[in-house]
C-alpha atoms as a PDB file:
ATOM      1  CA  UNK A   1       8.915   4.783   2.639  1.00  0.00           C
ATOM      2  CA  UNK A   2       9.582   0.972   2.574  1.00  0.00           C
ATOM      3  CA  UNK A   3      12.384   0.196   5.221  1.00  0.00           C
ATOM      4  CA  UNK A   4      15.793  -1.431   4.007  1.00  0.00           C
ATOM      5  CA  UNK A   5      17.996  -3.488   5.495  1.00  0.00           C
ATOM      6  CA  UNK A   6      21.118  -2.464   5.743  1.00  0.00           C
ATOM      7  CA  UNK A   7      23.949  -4.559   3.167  1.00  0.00           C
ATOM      8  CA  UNK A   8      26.620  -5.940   5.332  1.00  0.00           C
ATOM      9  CA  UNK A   9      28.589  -8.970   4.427  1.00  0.00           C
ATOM     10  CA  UNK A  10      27.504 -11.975   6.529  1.00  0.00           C
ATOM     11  CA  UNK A  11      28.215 -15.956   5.830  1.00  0.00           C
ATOM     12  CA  UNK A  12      25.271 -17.707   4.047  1.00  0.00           C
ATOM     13  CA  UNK A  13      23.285 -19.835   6.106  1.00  0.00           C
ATOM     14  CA  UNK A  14      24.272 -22.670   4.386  1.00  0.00           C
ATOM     15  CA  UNK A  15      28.063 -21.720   5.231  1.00  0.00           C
ATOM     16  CA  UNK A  16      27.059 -21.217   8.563  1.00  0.00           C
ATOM     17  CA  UNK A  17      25.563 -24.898   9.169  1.00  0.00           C
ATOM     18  CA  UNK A  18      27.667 -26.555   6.949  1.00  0.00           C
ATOM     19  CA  UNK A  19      30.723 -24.924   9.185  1.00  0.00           C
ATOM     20  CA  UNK A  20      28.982 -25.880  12.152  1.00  0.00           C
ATOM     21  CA  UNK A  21      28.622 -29.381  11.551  1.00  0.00           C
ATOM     22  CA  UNK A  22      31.892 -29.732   9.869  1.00  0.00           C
ATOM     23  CA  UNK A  23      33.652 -28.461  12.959  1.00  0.00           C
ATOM     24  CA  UNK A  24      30.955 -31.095  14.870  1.00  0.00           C
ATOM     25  CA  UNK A  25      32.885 -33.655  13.054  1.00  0.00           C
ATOM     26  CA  UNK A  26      36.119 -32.987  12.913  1.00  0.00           C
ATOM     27  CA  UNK A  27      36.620 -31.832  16.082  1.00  0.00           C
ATOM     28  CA  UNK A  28      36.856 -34.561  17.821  1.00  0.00           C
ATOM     29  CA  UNK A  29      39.143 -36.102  15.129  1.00  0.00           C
ATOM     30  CA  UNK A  30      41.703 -33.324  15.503  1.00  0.00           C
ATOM     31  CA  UNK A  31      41.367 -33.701  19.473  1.00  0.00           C
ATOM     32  CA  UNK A  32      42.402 -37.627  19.301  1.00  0.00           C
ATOM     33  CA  UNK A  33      45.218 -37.302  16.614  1.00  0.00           C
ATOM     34  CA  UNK A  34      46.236 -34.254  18.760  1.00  0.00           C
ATOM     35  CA  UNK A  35      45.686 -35.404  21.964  1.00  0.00           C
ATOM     36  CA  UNK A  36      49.101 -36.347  22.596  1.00  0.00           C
ATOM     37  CA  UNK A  37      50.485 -32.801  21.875  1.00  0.00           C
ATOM     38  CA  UNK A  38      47.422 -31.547  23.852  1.00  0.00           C
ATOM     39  CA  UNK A  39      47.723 -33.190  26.880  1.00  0.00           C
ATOM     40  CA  UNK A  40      45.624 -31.948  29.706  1.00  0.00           C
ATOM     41  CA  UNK A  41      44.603 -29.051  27.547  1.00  0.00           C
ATOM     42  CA  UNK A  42      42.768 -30.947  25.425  1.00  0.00           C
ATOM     43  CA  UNK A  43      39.711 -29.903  27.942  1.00  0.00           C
ATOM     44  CA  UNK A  44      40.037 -26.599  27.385  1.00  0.00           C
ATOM     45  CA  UNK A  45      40.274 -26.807  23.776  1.00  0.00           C
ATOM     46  CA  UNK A  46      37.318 -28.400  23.436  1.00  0.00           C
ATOM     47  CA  UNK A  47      35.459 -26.161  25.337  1.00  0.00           C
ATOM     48  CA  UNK A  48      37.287 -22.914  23.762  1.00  0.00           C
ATOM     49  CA  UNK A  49      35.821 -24.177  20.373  1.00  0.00           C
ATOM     50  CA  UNK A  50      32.319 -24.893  21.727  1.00  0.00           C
ATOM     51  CA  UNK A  51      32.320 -21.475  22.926  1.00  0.00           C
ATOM     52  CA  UNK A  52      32.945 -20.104  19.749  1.00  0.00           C
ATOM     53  CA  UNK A  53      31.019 -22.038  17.834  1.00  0.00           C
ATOM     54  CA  UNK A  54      27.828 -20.743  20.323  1.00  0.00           C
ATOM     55  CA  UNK A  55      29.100 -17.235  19.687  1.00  0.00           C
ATOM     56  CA  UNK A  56      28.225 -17.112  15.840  1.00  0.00           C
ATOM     57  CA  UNK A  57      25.266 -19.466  16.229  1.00  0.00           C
ATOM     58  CA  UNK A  58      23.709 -16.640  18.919  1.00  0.00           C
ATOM     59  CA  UNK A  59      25.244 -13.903  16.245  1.00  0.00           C
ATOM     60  CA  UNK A  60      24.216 -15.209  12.808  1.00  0.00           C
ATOM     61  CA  UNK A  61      20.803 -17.400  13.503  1.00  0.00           C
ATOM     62  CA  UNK A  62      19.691 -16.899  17.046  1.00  0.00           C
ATOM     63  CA  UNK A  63      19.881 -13.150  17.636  1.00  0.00           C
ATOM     64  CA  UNK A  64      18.279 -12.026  14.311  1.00  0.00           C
ATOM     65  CA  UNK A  65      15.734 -14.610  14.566  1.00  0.00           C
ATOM     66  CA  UNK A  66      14.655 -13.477  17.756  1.00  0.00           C
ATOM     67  CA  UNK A  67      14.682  -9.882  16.567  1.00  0.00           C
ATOM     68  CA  UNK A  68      12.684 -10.335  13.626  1.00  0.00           C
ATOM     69  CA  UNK A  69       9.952 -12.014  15.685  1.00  0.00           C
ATOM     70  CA  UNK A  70       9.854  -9.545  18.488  1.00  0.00           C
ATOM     71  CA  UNK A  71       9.666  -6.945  15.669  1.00  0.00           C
ATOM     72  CA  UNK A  72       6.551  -8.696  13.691  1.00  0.00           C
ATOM     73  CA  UNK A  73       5.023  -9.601  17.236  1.00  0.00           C
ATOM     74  CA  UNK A  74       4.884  -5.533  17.715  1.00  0.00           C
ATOM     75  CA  UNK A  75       3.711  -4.635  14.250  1.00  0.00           C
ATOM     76  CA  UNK A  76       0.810  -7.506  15.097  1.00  0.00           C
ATOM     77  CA  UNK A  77       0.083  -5.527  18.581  1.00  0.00           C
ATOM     78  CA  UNK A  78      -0.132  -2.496  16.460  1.00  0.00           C
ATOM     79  CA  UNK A  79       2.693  -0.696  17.723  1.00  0.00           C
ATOM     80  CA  UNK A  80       3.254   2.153  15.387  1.00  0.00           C
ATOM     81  CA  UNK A  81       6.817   2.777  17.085  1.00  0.00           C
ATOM     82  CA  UNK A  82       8.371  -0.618  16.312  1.00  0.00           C
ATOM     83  CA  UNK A  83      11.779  -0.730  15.991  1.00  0.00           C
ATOM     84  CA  UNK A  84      12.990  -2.818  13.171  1.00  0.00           C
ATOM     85  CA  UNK A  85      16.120  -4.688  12.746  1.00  0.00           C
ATOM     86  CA  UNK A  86      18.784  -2.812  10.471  1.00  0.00           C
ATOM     87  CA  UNK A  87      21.031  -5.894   9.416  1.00  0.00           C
ATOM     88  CA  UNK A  88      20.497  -9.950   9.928  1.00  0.00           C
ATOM     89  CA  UNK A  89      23.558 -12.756  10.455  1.00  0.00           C
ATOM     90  CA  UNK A  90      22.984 -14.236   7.097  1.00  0.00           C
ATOM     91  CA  UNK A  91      21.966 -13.045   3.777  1.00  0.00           C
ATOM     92  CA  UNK A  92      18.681 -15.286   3.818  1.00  0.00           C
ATOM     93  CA  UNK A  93      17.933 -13.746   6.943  1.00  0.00           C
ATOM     94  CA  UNK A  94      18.359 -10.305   5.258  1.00  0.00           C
ATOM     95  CA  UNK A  95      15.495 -11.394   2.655  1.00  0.00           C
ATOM     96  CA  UNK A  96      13.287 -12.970   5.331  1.00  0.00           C
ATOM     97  CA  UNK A  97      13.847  -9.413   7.019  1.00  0.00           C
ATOM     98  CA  UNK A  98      13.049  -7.453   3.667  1.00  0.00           C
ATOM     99  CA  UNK A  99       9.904  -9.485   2.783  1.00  0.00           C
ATOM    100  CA  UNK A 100       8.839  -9.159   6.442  1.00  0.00           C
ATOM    101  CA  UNK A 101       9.163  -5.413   6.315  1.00  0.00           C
ATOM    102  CA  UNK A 102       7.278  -4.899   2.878  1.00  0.00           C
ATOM    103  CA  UNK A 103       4.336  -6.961   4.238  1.00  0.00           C
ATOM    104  CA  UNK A 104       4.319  -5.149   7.559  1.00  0.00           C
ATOM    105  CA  UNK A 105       4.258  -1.381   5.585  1.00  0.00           C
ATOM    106  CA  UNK A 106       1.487  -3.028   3.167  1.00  0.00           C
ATOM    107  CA  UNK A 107      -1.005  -4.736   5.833  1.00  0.00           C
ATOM    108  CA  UNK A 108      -0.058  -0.503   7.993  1.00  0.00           C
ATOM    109  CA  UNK A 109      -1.198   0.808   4.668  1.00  0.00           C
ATOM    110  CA  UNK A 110      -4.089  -0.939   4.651  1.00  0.00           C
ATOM    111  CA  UNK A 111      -4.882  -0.665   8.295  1.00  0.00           C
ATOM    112  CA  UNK A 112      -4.460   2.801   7.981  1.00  0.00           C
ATOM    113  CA  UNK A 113      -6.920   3.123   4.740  1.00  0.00           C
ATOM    114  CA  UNK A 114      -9.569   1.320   6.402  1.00  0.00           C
ATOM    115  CA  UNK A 115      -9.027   3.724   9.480  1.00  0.00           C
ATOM    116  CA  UNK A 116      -9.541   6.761   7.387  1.00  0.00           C
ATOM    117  CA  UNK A 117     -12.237   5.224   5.436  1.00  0.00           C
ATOM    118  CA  UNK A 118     -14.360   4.370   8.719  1.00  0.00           C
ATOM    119  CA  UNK A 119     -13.683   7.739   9.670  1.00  0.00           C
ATOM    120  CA  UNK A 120     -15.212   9.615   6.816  1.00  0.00           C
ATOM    121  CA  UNK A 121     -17.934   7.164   6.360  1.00  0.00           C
ATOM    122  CA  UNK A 122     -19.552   7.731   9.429  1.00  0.00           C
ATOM    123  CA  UNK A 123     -19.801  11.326   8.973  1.00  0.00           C
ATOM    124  CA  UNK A 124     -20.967  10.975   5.491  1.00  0.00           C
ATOM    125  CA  UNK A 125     -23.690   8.387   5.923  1.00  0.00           C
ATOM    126  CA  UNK A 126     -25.621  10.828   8.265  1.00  0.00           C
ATOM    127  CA  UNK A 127     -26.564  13.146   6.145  1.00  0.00           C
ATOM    128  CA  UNK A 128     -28.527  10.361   4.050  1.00  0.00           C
ATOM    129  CA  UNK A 129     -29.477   8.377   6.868  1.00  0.00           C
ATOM    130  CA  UNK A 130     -31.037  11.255   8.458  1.00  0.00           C
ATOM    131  CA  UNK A 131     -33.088  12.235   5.580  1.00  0.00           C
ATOM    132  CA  UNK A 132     -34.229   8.867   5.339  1.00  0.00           C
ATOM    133  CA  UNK A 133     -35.332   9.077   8.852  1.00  0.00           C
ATOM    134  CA  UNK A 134     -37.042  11.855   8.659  1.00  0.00           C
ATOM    135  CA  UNK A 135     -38.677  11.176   6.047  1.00  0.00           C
ATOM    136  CA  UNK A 136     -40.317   7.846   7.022  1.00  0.00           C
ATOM    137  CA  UNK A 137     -41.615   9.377  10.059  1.00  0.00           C
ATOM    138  CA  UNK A 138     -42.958  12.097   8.006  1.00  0.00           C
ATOM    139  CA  UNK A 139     -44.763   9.761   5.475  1.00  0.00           C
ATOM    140  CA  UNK A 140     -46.307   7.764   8.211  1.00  0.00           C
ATOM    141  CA  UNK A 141     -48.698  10.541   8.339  1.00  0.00           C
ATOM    142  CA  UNK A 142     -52.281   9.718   6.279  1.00  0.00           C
ATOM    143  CA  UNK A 143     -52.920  12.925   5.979  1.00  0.00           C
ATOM    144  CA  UNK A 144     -49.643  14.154   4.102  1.00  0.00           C
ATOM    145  CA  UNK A 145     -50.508  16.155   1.038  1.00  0.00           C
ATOM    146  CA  UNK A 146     -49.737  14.159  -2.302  1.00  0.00           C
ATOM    147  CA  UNK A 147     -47.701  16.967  -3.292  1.00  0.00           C
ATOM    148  CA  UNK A 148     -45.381  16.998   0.349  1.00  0.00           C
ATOM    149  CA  UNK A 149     -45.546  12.869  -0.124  1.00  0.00           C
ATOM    150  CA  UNK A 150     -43.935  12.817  -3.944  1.00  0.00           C
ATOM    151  CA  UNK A 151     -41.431  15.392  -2.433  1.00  0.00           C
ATOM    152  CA  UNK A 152     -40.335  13.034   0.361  1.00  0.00           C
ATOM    153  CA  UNK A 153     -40.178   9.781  -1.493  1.00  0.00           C
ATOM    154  CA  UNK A 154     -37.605  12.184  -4.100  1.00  0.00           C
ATOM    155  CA  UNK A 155     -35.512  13.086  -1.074  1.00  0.00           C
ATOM    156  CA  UNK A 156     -35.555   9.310   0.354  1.00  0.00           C
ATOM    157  CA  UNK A 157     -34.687   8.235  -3.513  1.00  0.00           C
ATOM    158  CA  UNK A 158     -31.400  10.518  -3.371  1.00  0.00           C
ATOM    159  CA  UNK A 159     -30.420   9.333  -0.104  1.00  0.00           C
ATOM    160  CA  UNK A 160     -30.471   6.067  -1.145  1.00  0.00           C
ATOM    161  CA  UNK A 161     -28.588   6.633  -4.178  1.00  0.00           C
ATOM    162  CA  UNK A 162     -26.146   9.111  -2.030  1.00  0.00           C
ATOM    163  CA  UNK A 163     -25.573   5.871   0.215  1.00  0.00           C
ATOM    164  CA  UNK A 164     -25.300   2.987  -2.512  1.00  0.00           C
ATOM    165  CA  UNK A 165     -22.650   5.373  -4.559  1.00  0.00           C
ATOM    166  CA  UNK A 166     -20.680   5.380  -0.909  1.00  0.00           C
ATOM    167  CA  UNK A 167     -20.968   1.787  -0.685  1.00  0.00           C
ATOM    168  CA  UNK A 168     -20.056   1.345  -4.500  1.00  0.00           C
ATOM    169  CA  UNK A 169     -16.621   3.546  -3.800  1.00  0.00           C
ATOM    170  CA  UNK A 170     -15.916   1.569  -0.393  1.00  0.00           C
ATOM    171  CA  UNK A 171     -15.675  -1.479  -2.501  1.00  0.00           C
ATOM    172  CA  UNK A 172     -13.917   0.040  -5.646  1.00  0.00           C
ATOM    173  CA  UNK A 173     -11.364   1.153  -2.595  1.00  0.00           C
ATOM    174  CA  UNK A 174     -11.103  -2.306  -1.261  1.00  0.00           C
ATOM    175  CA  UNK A 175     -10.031  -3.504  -4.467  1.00  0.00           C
ATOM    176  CA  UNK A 176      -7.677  -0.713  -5.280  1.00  0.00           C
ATOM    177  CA  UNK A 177      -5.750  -2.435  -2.584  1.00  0.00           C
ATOM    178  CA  UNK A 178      -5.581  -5.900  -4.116  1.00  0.00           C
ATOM    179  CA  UNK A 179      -2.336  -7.304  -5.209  1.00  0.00           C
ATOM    180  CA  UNK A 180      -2.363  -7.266  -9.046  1.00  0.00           C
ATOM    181  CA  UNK A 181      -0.158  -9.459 -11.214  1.00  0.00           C
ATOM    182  CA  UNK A 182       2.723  -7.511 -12.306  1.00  0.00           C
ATOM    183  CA  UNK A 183       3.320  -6.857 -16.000  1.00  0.00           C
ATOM    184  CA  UNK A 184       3.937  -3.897 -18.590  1.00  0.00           C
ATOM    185  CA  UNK A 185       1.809  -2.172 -20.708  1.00  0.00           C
ATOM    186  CA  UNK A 186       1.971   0.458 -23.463  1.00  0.00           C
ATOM    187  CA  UNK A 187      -0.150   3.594 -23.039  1.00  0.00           C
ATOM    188  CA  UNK A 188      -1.882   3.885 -26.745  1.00  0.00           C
ATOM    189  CA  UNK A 189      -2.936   0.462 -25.927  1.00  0.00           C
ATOM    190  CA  UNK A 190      -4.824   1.329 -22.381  1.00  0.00           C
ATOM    191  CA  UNK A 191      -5.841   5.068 -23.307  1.00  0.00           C
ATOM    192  CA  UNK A 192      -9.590   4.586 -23.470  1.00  0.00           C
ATOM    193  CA  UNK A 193     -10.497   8.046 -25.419  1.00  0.00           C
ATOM    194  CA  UNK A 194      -7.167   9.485 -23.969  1.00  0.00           C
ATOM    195  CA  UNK A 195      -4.868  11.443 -26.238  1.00  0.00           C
ATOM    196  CA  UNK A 196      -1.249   9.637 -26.006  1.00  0.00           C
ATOM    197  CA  UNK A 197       0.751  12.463 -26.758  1.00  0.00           C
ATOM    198  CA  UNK A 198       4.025  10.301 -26.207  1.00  0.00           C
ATOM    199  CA  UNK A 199       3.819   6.916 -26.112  1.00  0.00           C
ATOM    200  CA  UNK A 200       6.042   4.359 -23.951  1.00  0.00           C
ATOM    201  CA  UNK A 201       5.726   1.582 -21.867  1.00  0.00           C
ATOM    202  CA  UNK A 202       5.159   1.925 -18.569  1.00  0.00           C
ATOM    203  CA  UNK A 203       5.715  -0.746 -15.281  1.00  0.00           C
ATOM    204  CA  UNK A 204       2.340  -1.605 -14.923  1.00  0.00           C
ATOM    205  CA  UNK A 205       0.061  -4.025 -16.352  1.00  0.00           C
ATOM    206  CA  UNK A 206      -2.556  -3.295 -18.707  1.00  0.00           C
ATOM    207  CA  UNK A 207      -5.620  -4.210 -16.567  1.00  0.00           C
ATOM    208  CA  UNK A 208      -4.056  -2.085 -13.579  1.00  0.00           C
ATOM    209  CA  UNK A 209      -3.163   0.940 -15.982  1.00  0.00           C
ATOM    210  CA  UNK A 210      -6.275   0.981 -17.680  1.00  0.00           C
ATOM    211  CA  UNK A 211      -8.464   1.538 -14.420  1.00  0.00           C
ATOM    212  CA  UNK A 212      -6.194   4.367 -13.401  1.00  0.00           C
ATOM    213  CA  UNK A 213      -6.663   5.637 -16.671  1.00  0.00           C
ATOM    214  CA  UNK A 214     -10.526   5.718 -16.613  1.00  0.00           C
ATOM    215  CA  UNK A 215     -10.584   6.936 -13.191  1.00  0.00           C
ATOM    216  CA  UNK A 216      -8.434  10.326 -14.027  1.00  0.00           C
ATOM    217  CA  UNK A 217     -10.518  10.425 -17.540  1.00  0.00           C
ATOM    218  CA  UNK A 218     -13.361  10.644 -16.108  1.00  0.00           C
ATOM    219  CA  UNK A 219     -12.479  12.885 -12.994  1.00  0.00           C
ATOM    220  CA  UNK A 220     -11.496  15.445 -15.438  1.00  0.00           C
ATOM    221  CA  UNK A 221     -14.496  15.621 -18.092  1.00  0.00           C
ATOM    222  CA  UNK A 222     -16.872  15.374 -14.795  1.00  0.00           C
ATOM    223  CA  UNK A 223     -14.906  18.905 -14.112  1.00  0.00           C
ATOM    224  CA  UNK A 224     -15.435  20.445 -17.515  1.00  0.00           C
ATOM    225  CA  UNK A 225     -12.626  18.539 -19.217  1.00  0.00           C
ATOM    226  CA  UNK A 226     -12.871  18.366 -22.937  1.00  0.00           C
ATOM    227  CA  UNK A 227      -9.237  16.785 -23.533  1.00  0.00           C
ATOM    228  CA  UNK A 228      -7.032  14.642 -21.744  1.00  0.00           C
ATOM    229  CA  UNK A 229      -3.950  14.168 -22.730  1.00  0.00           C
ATOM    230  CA  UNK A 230      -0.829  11.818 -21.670  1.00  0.00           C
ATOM    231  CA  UNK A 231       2.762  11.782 -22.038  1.00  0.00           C
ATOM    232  CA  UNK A 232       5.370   9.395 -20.964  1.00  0.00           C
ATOM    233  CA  UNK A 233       8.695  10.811 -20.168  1.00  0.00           C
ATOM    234  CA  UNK A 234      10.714   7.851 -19.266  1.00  0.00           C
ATOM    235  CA  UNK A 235       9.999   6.748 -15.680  1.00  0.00           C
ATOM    236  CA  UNK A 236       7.292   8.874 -14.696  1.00  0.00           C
ATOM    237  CA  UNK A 237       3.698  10.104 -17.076  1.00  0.00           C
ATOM    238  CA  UNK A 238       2.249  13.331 -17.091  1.00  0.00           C
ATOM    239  CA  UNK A 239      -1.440  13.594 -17.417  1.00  0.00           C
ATOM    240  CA  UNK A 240      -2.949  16.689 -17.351  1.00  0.00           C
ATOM    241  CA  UNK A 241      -6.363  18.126 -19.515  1.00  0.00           C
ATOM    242  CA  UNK A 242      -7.703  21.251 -20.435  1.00  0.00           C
ATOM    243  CA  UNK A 243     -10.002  22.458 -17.614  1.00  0.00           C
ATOM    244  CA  UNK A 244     -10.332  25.001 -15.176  1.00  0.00           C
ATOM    245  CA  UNK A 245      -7.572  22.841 -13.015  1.00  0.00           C
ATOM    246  CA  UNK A 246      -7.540  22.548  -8.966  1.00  0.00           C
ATOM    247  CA  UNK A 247      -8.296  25.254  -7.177  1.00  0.00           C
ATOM    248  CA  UNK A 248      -5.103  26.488  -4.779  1.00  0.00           C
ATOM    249  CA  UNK A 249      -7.042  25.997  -1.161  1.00  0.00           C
ATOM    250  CA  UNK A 250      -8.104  22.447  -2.769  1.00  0.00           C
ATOM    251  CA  UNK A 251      -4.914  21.444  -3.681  1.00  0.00           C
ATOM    252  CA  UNK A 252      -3.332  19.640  -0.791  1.00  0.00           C
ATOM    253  CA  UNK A 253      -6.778  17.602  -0.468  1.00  0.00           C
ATOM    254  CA  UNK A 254      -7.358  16.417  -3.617  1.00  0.00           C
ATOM    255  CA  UNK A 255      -6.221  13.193  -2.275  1.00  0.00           C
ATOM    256  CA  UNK A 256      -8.404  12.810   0.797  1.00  0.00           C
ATOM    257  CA  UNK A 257     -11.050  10.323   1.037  1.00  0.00           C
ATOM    258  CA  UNK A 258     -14.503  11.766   0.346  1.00  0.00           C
ATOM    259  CA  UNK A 259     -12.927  15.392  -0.572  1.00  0.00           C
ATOM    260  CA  UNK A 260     -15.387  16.409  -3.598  1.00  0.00           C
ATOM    261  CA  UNK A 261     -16.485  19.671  -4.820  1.00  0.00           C
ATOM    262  CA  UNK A 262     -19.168  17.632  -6.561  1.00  0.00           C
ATOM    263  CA  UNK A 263     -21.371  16.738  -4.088  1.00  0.00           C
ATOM    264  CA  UNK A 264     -24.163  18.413  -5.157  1.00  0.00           C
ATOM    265  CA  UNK A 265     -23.927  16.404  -8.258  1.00  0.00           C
ATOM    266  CA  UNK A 266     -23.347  12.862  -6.623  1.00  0.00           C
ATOM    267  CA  UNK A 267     -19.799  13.211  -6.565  1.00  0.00           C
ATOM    268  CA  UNK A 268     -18.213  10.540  -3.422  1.00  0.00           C
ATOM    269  CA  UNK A 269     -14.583  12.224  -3.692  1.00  0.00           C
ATOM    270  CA  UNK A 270     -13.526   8.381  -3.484  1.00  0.00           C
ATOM    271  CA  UNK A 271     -11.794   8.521  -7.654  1.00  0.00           C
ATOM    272  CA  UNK A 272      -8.232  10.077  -6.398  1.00  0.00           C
ATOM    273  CA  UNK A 273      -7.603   7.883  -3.071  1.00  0.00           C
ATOM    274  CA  UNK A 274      -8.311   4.919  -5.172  1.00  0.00           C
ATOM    275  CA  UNK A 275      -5.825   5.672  -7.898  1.00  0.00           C
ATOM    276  CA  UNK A 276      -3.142   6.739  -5.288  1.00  0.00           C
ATOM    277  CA  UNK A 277      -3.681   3.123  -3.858  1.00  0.00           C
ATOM    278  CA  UNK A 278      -4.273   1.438  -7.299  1.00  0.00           C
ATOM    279  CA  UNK A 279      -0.763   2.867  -8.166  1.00  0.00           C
ATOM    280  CA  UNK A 280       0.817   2.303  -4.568  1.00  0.00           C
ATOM    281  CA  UNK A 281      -0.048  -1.317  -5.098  1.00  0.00           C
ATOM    282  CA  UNK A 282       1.859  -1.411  -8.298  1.00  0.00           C
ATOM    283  CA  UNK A 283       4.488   0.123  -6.475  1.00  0.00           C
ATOM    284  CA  UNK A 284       4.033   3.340  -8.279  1.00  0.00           C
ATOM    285  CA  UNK A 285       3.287   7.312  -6.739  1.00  0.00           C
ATOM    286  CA  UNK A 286       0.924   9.868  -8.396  1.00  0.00           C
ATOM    287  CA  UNK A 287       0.827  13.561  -7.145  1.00  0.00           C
ATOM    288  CA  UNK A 288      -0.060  16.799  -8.307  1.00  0.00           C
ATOM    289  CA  UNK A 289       2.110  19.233 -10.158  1.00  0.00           C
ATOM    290  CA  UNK A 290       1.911  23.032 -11.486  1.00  0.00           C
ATOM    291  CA  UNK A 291       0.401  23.930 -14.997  1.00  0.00           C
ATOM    292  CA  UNK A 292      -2.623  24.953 -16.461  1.00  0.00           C
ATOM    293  CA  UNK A 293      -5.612  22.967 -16.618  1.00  0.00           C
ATOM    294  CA  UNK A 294      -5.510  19.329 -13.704  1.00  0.00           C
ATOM    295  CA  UNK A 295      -1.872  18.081 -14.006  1.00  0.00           C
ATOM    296  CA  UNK A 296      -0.507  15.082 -12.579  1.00  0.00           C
ATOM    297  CA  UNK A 297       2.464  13.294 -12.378  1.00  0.00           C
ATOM    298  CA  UNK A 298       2.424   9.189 -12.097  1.00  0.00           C
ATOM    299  CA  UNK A 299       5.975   8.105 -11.164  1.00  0.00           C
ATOM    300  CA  UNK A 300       7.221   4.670 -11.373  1.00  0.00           C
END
């Protein structure tokens, strides 16, 4: 959940310098057309205003400044327990703060996508390579049967095509997370073979929606599918379809990387995770709800 920084009233920065140099200027001014009330306290005048003057510098530029750099310093050290500032001494400060925070959570959510990926991809690129290994040493021998050889070179085709599909969904992934331009779009017009039950405009542009839309399509009607449907229903869209849904012990990792009960069929369990972050890049959150057939909800 994207961190917020807290709304309390501060001076704008602009107030703040302007005041500063103001009292720079007039200071002195008041001192001499005063200095014959002041006296010998004009001394300690002086220095009473400089003092306070250094207060709100330190409270409203210096202090949050400082903050917000030892917090993006930790972030950049990978410190998953940084503590963030909750409020800044000026309101420009406050937006520096916000626009720090967002791109700290994004470049984390990336981090942490390219974590997980690394993670499954290992595992799942032994299986192939191994075959491929095997194979090889296998065919090295002259005096393999043709039959045993044609089975081999089969085997070393699917591995192949096992590990360019892998590669083909680490890149589709990659792009999920690029920023896309924001925009609107209206579902009838991005439905590619999907039945728009209800139509409406939804928060994200057409180029973005459409690619989530083909990736669910197809999810489903590669699981038996033979309608998908869509609704909008004002800031969220339900879309759901008519097969044999998701499974209750599959259900809380339908969103994992490389989760697939398709594997046997060349499924890379890579069409989910890149919706989620297609969608999480448009500042959107999809998730599965209850109901017959696949159901889920896309909330904006």
């Amino acid at each position: 959940m994207q961190r917020r920084v807290i709304a309390k009233w501060r001076p704008a920065l602009v107030l703040v310098l302007g005041g500063t140099l103001a009292a720079v200027f007039f200071l002195p001014l008041l001192a001499v057309e005063f200095f014959q009330f002041a006296g010998s306290g004009l001394g300690w005048m002086a220095l009473f205003a400089t003092a306070v003057l250094g207060v709100l510098l330190w409270r409203l530029v210096l202090r949050p400044v400082r903050r917000l750099t030892d917090y993006a310093r930790s972030v950049a050290r990978g410190a998953d327990n940084a503590a963030p500032p909750d409020h800044f001494g000026t309101p420009e400060f406050s937006k520096l703060g916000g626009a720090v925070f967002q791109l700290a959570e994004t470049l984390q959510g990336r981090a942490d996508v390219l974590r997980s990926y690394a993670d499954h991809v290992t595992h799942e690129l032994k299986s192939p390579l191994s075959v491929i290994s095997g194979a090889a040493e296998l065919l090295s021998d002259p005096e393999l049967p043709a039959v045993d050889r044609a089975a081999l070179v089969a085997r070393v085709s699917e591995a192949s095509a096992r590990m360019a599909a892998l590669l083909a969904a680490q890149r589709a992934l990659a792009a999920a997370q690029d920023p896309m331009p924001a925009g609107t779009c209206l579902l009838s017009d991005v439905a590619q073979g999907v039945t728009v039950e209800v139509d409406g405009i939804v928060p994200i542009n057409a180029a973005a929606m459409r690619l989530v839309i083909g990736h669910l399509a197809s999810n489903a009607r590669a699981h038996s599918a033979g309608q998908v449907s869509m609704v909008h229903q004002g800031e969220s869209v339900l879309f759901y379809d008519d097969g044999p849904g998701i499974s209750a012990g599959n259900r809380d990792r339908v969103f994992d990387p490389f989760f697939t009960t398709r594997r046997e069929s060349g499924g890379t369990g890579m069409g989910l995770p890149i919706v989620r972050r297609m969608l999480a890049a448009q500042g959107a959150h999809i998730a599965l709800t209850d109901g017959a057939g696949a159901r889920f909800i896309i909330s904006f």
